[in-house]
N, C-alpha and C. Protein backbone atom coordinates (compact mmCIF):
# COMPACT_ATOMS: atom_id res chain seq x y z
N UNK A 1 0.84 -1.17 0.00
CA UNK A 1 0.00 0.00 0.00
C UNK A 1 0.89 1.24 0.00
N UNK A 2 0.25 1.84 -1.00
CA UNK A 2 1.40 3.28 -0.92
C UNK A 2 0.77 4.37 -0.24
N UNK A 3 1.17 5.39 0.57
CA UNK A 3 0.52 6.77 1.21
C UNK A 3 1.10 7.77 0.54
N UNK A 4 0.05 8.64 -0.01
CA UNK A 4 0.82 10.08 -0.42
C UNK A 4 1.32 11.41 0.75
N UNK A 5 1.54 12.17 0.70
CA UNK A 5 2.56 12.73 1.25
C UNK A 5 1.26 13.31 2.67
N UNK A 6 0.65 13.60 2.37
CA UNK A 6 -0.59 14.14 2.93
C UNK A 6 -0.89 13.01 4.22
N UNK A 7 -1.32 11.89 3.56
CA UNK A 7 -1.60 10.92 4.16
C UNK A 7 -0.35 10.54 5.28
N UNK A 8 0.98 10.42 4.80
CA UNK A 8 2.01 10.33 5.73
C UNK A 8 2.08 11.93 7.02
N UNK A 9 2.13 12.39 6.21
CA UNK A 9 1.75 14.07 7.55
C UNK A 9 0.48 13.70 8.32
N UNK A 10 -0.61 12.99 7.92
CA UNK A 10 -1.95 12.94 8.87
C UNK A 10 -1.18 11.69 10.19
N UNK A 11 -0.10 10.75 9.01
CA UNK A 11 0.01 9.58 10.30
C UNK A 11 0.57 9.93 11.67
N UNK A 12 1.60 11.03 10.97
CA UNK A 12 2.67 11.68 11.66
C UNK A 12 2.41 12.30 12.96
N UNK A 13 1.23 13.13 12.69
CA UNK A 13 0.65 13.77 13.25
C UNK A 13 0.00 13.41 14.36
N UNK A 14 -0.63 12.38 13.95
CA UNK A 14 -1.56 11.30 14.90
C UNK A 14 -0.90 10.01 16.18
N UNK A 15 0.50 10.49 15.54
CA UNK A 15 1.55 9.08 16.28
C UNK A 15 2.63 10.44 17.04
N UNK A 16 2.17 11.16 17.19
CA UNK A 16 2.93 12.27 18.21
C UNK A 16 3.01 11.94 19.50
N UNK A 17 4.59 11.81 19.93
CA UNK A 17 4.93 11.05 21.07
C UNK A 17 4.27 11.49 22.15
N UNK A 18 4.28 12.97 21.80
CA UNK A 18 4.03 13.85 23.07
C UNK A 18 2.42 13.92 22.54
N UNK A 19 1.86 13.61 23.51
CA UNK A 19 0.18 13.50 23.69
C UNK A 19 -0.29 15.20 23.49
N UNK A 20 0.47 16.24 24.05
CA UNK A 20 -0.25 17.70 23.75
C UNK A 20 -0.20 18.15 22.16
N UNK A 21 0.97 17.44 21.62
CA UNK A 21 1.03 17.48 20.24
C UNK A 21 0.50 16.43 19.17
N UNK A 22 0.16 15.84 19.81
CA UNK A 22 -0.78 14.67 18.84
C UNK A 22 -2.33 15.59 18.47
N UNK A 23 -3.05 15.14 17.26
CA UNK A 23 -3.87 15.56 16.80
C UNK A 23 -4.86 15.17 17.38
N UNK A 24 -6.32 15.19 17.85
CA UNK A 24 -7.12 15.54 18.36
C UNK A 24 -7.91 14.33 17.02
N UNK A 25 -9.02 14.19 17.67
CA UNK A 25 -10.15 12.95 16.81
C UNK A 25 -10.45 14.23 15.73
N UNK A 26 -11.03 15.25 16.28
CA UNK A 26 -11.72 16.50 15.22
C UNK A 26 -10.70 17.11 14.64
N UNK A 27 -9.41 17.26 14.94
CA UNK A 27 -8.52 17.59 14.11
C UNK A 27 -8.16 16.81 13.49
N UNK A 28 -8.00 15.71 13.66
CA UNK A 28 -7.71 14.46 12.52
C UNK A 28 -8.78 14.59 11.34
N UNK A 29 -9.63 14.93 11.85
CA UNK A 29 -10.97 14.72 10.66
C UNK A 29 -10.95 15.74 9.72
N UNK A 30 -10.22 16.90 10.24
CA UNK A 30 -10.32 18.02 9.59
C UNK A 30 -8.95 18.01 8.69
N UNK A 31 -8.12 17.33 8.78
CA UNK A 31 -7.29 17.54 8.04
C UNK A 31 -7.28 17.21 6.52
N UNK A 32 -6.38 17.96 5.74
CA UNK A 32 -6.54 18.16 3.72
C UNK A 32 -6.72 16.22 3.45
N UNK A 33 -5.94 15.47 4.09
CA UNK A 33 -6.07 13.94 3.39
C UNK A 33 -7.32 13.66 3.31
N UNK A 34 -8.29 13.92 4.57
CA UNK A 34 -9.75 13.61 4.23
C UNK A 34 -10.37 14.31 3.19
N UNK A 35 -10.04 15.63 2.88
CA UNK A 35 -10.92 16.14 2.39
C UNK A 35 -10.72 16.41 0.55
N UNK A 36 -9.62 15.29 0.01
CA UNK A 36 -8.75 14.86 -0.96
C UNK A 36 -9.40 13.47 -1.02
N UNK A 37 -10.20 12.79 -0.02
CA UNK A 37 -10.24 11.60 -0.49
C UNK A 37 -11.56 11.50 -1.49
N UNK A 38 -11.90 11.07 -2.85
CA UNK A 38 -12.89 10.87 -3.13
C UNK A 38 -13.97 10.03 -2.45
N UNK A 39 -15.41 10.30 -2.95
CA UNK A 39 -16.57 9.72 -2.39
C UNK A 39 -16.35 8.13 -1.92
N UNK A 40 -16.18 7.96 -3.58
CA UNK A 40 -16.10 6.12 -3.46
C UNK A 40 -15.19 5.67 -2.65
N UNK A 41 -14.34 6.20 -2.36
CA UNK A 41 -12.95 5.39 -1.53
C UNK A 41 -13.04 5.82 0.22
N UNK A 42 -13.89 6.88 0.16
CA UNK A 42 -14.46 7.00 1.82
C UNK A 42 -15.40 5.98 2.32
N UNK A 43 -16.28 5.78 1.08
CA UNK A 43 -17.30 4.56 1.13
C UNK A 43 -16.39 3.51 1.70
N UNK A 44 -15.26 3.05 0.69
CA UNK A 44 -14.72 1.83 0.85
C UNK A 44 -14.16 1.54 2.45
N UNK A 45 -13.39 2.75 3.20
CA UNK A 45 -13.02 2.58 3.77
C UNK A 45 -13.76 3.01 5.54
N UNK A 46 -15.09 2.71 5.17
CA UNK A 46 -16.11 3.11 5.81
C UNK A 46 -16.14 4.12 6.35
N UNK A 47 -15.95 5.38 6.15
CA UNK A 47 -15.77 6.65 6.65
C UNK A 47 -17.21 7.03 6.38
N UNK A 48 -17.68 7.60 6.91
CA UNK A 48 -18.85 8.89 7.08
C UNK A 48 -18.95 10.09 7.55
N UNK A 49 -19.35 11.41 7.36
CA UNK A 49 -19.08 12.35 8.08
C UNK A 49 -20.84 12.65 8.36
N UNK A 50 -21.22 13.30 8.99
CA UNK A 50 -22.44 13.71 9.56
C UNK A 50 -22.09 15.47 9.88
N UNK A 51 -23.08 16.04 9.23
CA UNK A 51 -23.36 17.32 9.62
C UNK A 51 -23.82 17.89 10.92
N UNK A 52 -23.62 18.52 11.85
CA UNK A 52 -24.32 19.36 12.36
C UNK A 52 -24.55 20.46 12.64
């Protein structure tokens, strides 16, 4: 499986040693890789987002 550069910065981000610098569930969500991923492949990878 390959990750593009985006995707490697979201992992990065998320595997931050230091817990004050690790990303947050809603900041994870908010970041450009999600919002780069097309429809069908959010489907695939069971993602959903919900409005409120």
């Amino acid at each position: 499986m390959q990750v593009d550069a985006l995707g490697l910065d979201l992992l990065a981000r998320l595997l931050h040693v230091s817990p004050s610098r690790r990303l947050s569930a809603h900041a994870a969500l908010s970041h450009p890789w999600f919002h780069d991923l097309p429809f069908e492949q959010m489907n695939r990878l069971g993602l959903s987002f919900h409005l409120s």
